[in-house]
Protein backbone atom coordinates (compact mmCIF):
# COMPACT_ATOMS: atom_id res chain seq x y z
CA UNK A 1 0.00 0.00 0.00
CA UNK A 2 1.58 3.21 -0.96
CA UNK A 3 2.27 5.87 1.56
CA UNK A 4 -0.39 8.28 2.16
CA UNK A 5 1.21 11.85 1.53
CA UNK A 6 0.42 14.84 4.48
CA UNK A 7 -1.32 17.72 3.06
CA UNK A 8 0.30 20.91 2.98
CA UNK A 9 4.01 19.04 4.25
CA UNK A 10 5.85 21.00 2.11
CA UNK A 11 4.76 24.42 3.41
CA UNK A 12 4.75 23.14 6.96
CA UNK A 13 8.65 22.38 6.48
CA UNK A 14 9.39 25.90 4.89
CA UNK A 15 7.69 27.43 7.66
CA UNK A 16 9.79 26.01 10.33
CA UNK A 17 12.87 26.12 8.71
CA UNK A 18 12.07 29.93 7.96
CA UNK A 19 11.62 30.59 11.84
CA UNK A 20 14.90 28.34 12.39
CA UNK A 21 16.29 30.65 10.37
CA UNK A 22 15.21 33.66 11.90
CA UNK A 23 15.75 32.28 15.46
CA UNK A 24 19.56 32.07 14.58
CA UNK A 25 19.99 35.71 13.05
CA UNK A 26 17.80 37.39 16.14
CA UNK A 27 20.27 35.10 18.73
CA UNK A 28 23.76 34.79 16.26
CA UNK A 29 23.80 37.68 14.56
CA UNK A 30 24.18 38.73 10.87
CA UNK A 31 25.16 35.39 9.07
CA UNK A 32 25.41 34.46 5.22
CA UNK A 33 23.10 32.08 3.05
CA UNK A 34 25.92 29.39 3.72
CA UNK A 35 26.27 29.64 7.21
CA UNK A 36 22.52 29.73 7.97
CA UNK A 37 22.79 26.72 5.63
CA UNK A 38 25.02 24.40 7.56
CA UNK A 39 23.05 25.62 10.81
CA UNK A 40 19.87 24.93 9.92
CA UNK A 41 21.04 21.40 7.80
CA UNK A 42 19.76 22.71 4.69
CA UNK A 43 21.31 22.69 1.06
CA UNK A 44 22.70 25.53 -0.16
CA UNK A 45 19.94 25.97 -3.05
CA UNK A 46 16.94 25.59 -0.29
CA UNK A 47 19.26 28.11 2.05
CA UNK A 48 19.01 30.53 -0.63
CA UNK A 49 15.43 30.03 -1.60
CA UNK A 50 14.77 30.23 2.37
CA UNK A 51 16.64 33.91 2.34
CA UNK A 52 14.79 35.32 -0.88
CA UNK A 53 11.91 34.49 0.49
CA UNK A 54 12.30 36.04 3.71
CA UNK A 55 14.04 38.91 1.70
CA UNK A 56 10.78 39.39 -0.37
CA UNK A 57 8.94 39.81 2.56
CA UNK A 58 10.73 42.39 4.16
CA UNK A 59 11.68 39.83 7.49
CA UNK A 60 15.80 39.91 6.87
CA UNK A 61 17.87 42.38 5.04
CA UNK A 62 21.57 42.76 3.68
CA UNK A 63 24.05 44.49 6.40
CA UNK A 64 27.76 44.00 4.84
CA UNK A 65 29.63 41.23 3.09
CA UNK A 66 31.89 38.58 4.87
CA UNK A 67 35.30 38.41 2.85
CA UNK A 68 36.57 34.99 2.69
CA UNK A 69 37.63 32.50 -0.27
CA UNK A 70 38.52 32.52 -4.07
CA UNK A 71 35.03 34.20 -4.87
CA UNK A 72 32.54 37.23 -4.65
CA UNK A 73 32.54 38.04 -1.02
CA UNK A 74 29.17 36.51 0.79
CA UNK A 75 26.34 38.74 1.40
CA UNK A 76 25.31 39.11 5.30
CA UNK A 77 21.92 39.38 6.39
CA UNK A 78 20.17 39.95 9.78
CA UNK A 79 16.88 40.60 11.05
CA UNK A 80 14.96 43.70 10.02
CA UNK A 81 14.40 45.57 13.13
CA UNK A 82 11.40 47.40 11.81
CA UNK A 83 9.67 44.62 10.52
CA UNK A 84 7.39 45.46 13.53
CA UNK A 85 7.65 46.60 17.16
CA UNK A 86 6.22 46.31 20.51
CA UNK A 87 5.71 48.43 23.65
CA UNK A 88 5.75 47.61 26.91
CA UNK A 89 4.14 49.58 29.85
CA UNK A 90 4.51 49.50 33.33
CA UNK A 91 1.67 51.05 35.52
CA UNK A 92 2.24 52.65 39.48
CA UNK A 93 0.33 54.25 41.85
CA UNK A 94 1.61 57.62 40.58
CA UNK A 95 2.59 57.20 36.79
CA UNK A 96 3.32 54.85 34.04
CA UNK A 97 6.49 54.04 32.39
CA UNK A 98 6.82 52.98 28.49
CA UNK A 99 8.95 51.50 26.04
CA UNK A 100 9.44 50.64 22.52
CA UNK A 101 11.22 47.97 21.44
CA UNK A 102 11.66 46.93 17.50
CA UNK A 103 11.57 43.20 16.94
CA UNK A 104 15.21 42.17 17.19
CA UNK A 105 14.75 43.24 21.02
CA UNK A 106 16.71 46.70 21.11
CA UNK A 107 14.94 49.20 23.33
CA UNK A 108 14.62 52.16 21.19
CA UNK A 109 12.69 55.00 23.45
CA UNK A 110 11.50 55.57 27.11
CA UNK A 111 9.06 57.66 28.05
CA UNK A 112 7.13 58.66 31.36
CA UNK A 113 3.66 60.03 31.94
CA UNK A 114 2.43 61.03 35.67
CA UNK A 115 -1.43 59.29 36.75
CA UNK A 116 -1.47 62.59 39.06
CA UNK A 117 -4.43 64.45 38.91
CA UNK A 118 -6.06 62.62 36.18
CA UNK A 119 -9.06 60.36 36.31
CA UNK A 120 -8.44 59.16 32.73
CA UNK A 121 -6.40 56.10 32.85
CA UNK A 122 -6.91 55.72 28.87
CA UNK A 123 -5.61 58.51 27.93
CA UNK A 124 -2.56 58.64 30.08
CA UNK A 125 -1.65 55.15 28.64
CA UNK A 126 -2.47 56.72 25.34
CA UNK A 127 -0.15 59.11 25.54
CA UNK A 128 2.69 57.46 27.06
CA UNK A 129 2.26 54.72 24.14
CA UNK A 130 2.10 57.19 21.10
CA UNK A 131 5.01 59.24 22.74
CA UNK A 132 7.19 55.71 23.32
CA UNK A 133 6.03 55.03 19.44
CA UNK A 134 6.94 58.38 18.23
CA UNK A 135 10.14 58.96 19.56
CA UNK A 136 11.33 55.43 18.65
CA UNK A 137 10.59 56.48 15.02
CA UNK A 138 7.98 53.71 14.65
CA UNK A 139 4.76 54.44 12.94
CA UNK A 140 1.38 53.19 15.14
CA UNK A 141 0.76 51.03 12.19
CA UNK A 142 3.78 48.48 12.82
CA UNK A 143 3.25 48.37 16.59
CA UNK A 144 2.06 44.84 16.63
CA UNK A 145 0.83 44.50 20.59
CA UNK A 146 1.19 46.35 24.02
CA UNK A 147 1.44 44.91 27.12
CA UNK A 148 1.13 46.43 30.57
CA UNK A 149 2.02 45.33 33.96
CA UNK A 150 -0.08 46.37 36.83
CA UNK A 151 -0.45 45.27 40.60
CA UNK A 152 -3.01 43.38 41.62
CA UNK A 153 -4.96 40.34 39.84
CA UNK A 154 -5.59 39.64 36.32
CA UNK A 155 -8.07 37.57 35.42
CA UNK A 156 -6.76 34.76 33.31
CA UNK A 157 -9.95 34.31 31.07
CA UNK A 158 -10.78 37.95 30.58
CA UNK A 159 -7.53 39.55 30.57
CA UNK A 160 -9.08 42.29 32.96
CA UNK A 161 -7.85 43.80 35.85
CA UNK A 162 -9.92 41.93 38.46
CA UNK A 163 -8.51 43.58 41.79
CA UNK A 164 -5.77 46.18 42.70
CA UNK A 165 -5.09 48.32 45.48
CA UNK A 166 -2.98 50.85 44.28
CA UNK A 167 -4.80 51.12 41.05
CA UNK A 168 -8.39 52.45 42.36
CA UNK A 169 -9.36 54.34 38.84
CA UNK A 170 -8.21 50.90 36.96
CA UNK A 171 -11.56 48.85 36.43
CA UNK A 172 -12.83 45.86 34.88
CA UNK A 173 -14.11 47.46 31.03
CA UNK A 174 -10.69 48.82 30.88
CA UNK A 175 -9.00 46.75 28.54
CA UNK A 176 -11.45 46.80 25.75
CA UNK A 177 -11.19 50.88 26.23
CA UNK A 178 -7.33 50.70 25.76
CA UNK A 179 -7.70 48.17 22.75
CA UNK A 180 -10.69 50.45 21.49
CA UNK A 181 -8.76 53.71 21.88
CA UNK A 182 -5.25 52.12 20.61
CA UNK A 183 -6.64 50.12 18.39
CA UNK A 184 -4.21 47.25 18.83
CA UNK A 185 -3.94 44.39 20.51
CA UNK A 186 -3.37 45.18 24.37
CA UNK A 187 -2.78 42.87 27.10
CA UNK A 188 -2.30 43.30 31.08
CA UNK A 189 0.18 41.11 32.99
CA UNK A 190 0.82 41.16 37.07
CA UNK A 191 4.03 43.15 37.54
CA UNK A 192 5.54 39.80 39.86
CA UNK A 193 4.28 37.81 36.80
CA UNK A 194 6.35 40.35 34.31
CA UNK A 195 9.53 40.14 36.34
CA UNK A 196 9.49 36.62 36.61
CA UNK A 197 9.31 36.68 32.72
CA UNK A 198 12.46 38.98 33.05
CA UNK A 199 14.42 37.03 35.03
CA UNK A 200 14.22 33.60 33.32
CA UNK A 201 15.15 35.92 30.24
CA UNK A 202 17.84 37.40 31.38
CA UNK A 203 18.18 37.45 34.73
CA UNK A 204 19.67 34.85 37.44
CA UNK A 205 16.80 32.05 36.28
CA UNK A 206 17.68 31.94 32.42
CA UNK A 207 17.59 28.43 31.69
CA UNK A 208 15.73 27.22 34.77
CA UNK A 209 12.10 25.67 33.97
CA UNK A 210 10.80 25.82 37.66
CA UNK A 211 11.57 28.60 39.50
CA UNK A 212 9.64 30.87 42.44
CA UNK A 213 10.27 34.53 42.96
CA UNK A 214 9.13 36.42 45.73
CA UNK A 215 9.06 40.07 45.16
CA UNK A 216 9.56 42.24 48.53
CA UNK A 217 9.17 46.26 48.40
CA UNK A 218 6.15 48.27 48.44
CA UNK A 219 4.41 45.44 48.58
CA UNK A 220 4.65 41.54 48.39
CA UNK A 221 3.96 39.23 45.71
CA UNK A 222 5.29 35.96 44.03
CA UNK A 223 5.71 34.82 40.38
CA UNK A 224 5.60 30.89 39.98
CA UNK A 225 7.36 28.98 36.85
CA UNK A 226 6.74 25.58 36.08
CA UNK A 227 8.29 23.70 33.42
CA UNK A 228 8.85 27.16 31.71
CA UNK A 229 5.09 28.48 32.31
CA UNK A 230 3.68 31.39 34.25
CA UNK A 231 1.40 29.44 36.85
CA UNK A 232 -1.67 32.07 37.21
CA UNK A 233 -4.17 30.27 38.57
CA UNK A 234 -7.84 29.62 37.72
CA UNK A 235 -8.43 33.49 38.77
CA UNK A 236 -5.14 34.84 38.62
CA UNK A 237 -4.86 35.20 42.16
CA UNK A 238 -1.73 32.17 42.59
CA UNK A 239 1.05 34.75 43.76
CA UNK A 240 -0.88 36.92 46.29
CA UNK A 241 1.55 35.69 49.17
CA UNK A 242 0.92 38.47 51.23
CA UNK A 243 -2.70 37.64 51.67
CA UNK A 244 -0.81 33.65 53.37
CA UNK A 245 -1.73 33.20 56.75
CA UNK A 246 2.30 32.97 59.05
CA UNK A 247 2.72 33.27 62.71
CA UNK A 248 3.04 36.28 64.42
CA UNK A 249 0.30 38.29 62.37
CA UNK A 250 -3.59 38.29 62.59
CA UNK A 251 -5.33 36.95 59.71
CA UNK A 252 -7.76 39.55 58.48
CA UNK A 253 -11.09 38.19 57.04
CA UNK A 254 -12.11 41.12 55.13
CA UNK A 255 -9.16 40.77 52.88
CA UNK A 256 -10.82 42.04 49.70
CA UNK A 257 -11.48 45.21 50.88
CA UNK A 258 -9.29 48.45 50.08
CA UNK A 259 -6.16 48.71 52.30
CA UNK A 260 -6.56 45.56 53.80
CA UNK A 261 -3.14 43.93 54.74
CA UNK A 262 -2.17 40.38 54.55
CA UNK A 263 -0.57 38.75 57.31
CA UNK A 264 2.55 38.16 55.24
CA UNK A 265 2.42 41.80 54.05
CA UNK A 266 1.67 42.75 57.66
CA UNK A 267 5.30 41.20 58.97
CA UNK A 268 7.16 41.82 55.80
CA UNK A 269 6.12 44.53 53.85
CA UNK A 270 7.51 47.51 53.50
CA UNK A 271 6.06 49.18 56.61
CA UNK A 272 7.04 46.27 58.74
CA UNK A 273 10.62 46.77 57.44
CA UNK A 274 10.70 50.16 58.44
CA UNK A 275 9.95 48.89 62.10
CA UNK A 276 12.63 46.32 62.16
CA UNK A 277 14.62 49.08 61.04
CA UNK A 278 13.74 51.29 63.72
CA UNK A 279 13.84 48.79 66.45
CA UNK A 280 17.67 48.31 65.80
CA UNK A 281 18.56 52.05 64.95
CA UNK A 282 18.35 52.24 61.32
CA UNK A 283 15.49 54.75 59.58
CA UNK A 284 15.02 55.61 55.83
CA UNK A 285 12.52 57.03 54.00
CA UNK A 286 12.15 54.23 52.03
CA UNK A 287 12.22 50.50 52.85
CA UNK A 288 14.81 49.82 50.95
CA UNK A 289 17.22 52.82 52.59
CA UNK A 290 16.82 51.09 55.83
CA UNK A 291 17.90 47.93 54.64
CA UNK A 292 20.50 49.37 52.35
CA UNK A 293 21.82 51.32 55.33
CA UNK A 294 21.76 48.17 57.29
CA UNK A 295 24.31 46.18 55.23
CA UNK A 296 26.38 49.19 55.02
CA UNK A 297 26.66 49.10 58.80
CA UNK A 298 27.96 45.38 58.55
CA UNK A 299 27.76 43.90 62.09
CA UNK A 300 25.48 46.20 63.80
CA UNK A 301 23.15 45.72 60.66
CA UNK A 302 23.26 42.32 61.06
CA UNK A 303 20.32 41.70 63.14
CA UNK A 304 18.31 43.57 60.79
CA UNK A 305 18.90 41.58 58.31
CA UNK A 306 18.50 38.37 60.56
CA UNK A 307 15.01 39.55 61.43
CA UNK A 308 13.88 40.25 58.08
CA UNK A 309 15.33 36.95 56.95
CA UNK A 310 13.57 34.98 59.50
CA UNK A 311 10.39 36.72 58.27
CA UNK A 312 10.98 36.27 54.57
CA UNK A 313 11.86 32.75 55.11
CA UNK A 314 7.94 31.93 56.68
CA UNK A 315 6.54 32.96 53.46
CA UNK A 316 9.40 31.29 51.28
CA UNK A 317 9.26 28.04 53.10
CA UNK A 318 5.08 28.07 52.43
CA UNK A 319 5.78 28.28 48.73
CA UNK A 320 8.65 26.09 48.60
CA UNK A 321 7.20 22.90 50.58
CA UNK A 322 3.97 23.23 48.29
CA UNK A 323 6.23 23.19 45.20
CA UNK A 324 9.64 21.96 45.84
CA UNK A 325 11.46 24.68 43.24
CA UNK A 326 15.25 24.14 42.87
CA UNK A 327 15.52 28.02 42.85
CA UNK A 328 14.09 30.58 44.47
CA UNK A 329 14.92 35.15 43.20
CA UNK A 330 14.41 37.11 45.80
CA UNK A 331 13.46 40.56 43.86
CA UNK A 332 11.85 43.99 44.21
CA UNK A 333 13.90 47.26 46.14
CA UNK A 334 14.27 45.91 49.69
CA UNK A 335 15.37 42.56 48.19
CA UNK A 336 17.97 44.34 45.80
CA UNK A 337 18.93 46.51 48.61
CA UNK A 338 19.50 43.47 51.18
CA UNK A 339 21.62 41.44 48.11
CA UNK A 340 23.30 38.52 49.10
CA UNK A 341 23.75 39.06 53.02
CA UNK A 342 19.59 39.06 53.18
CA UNK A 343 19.48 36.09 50.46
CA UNK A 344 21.82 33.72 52.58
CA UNK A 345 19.98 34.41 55.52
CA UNK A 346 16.78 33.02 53.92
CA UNK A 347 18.63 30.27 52.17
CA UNK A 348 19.90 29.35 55.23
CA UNK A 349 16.58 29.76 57.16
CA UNK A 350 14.48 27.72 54.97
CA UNK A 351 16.69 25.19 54.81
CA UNK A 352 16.50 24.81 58.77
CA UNK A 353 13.00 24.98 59.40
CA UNK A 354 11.51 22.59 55.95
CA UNK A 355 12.67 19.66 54.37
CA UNK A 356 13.56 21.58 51.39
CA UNK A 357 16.73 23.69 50.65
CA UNK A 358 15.86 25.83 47.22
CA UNK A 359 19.00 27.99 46.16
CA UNK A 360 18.17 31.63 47.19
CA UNK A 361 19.34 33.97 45.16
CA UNK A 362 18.97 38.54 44.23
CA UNK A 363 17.62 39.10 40.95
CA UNK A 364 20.12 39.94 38.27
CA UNK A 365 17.57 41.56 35.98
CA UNK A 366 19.37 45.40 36.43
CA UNK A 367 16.99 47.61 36.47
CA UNK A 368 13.21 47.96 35.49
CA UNK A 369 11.66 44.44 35.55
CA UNK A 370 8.44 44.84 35.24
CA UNK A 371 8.76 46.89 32.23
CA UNK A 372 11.19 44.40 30.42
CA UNK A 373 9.09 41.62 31.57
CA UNK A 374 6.10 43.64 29.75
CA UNK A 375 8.63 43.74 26.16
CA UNK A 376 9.67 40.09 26.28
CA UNK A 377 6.08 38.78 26.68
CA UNK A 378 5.17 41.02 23.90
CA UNK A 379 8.13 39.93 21.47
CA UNK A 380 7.70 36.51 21.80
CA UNK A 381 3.56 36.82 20.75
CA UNK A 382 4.62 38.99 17.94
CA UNK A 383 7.84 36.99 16.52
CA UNK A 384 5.39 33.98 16.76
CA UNK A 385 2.95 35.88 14.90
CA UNK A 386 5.23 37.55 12.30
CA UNK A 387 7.56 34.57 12.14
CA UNK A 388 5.35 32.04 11.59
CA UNK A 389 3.29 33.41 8.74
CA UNK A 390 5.99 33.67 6.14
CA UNK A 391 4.14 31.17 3.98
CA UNK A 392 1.13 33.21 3.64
C-alpha cells in the first residue's frame, strides 16, 4: 500500500525552517546564506530560496559582506528591526512608564507620563504609548501589541484587571477601552508575573524551567514557573503571598477590601521593614534605605537583616514545601537593597526549618523588571505571529 502523503508538508517544512532561520539571526547575529545553511542542515539551493523568500517579505535584510575565499565576497543578512515593534508599559500608583522595542529586542525609546491628577487612565496610557512610538521612530501602524504590567490580579480568562489596590481608577471594562482607543492588541500582565518573565530571560533564572520569585518592596507578591510556564491560577490570584496566613500576624477576614493587609504583608512589607529598622537604629525614607543602610553598617546591621530573613523565610518556606522549586529570586527594592547578606539568611533559614533547601538567590535583571518583563512577553507573541506566517 503506498504511503499516504500529508497535506500541505511541504509548506509546513518551509515554515519552520524559515523561523529556524530567523531564530539564529535574532540570537547569532548577521550570518550568510551558507552559514545559515550548515546551521539549519539545509542545502545551499533551499538556504538561498529560504533567504529570498524572507528577503521578499521584508523579514531579513543585507548588512555587509563577509570576505573569505577565491570568490565574490558573501552577502550578510540579519533581522529587520522594523519589521514590527512592541511596547511595553509599566503602571504605578503615581505614573506609568513605556517602552518601545523593535523586533530584534533593542529598546529604542523611554518615556514617562504622571497618573497625578487625572481620572483618565486611557488617555494617560495613550499618551505614554504614542510618545514611546513616536520617539522610537515607529509608525502606530507596525506596533504589533502592548502589554502592561499592573499590581493586583488579572483575570486569566478575561484579561481584565480583576482587583488592585494601588490602582483604584483601573476597572474591569478597561481593557477593551485601551484596545478600542489604541486600536491594537493590548494585554495586562501582574508586575511579579512580568519580572518573573524577566528574570528567566535574562536574569539569574535563564535556563531554569521551575523557578519561584518572591518580590519584597512596596508590597509583596510571588511569580511561579513551572516547566517554563507562568502558573496564574484559575483566577489569577496564585502569587498573592501576602494575603498567606504565618505566625506572628492576625489573619484579616475582610481581605478584599481596600487597604486591607495580609498577614505576610503585615510582617514583611515595606512598613514592617521600616519597624525592624527602627527597632535596631536604622530609619530611611524608604524600605529599601533602611535595609540598604543596614548592610552598610555590617555587624550592627546584622540583626536587621537576621530579622527580616527569618520573616521572609515563613513565606518562602510556604511556597517552597507546596512546590519543591530548585531556585528561588528574591526581587523587588528591599530585596535588591539586602543582596546577598539578606538572600543567605533566607537560604539558610528555609533550609532549617523545611525539608527543602531551594538555592536563594537577588535578581540579576538590572533595572526595570516589570517593564522588560512587559517587552519580552510582547516579542515573543509577535515573533510567533510575524515569524510564523511567512508562507502566507
Amino acid at each position: 500500500m503506498a504511503a499516504t502523503r500529508l497535506p500541505g508538508t511541504p509548506r509546513l517544512l518551509r515554515a519552520l525552517n524559515d523561523r529556524a532561520a530567523l531564530d539564529l539571526l535574532l540570537t547569532r547575529g548577521p550570518l550568510t546564506r551558507a552559514q545559515l545553511g550548515e546551521m539549519t542542515g539545509l542545502s545551499k539551493v533551499t538556504a538561498s530560496q529560504l533567504v529570498e523568500r524572507l528577503e521578499e517579505r521584508g523579514l531579513v535584510r543585507r548588512v555587509g559582506e563577509q570576505a573569505g575565499g577565491r570568490g565574490p565576497n558573501a552577502q550578510l543578512y540579519a533581522v529587520t528591526p522594523s519589521s514590527a515593534h512592541v511596547i511595553g508599559v509599566e503602571v504605578g500608583p503615581e505614573g506609568v512608564v513605556a517602552a518601545c522595542a523593535d523586533i530584534t529586542g533593542t529598546v529604542i525609546s523611554r518615556v514617562e507620563q504622571s497618573t497625578k491628577d487625572t481620572d483618565d487612565p486611557v488617555g494617560v496610557v495613550h499618551n505614554a504609548v504614542v510618545q514611546a512610538a513616536g520617539e522610537a521612530g515607529a509608525d502606530m501602524s507596525s506596533v504589533r501589541r502592548v502589554v502592561l504590567g499592573t499590581p493586583g490580579l488579572v483575570d486569566p480568562q478575561s484579561g481584565e484587571i480583576s482587583f488592585a489596590h494601588d490602582l483604584p481608577r483601573w476597572h474591569r471594562g478597561l481593557l477593551a477601552d485601551l484596545r478600542r482607543d489604541l486600536n491594537i492588541p493590548v494585554f495586562f500582565g501582574n508586575d511579579v508575573n512580568l519580572a518573573a518573565v524577566a528574570e528567566s530571560g535574562t536574569g539569574a533564572a535563564t535556563g531554569v524551567a521551575d523557578f519561584a520569585l518572591v518580590w519584597i518592596g512596596r508590597g509583596v507578591g510571588l511569580a511561579t514557573v513551572l516547566g517554563g510556564r507562568l502558573h496564574q491560577g484559575a483566577t489569577g490570584a496564585a502569587g498573592e503571598i501576602g494575603y498567606l496566613p504565618v505566625a506572628g500576624a492576625e489573619v484579616p477576614h475582610n481581605a478584599s477590601r481596600r487597604g486591607v493587609k495580609g498577614a505576610f504583608q503585615a510582617i514583611a512589607g515595606a512598613d514592617a521593614v521600616k519597624t525592624i529598622g527602627k527597632q535596631f537604629g536604622f530609619r530611611g525614607a524608604e524600605a529599601a534605605d533602611v535595609v540598604r543602610a543596614a548592610v552598610a553598617a555590617g555587624p550592627a546591621g546584622e540583626p536587621v537583616l537576621d530579622e527580616l530573613a527569618r520573616r521572609l523565610a515563613l513565606g518562602v518556606a510556604a511556597t517552597c514545601v507546596v512546590l519543591d522549586p530548585p531556585l528561588v529570586v528574591l526581587a523587588g527594592e528591599v530585596s535588591r537593597a539586602g543582596g546577598a547578606a539578606l538572600a543567605d539568611r533566607v537560604e539558610r533559614e528555609v533550609a532549617a526549618i523545611t525539608l527543602v533547601s531551594p538555592k536563594v538567590v537577588v535578581t540579576r535583571v538590572a533595572s526595570e523588571p516589570v517593564l522588560h518583563g512587559a517587552l519580552r512577553m510582547a516579542l515573543d507573541a509577535v515573533r510567533d505571529e510575524v515569524f510564523g506566517s511567512t508562507t502566507d
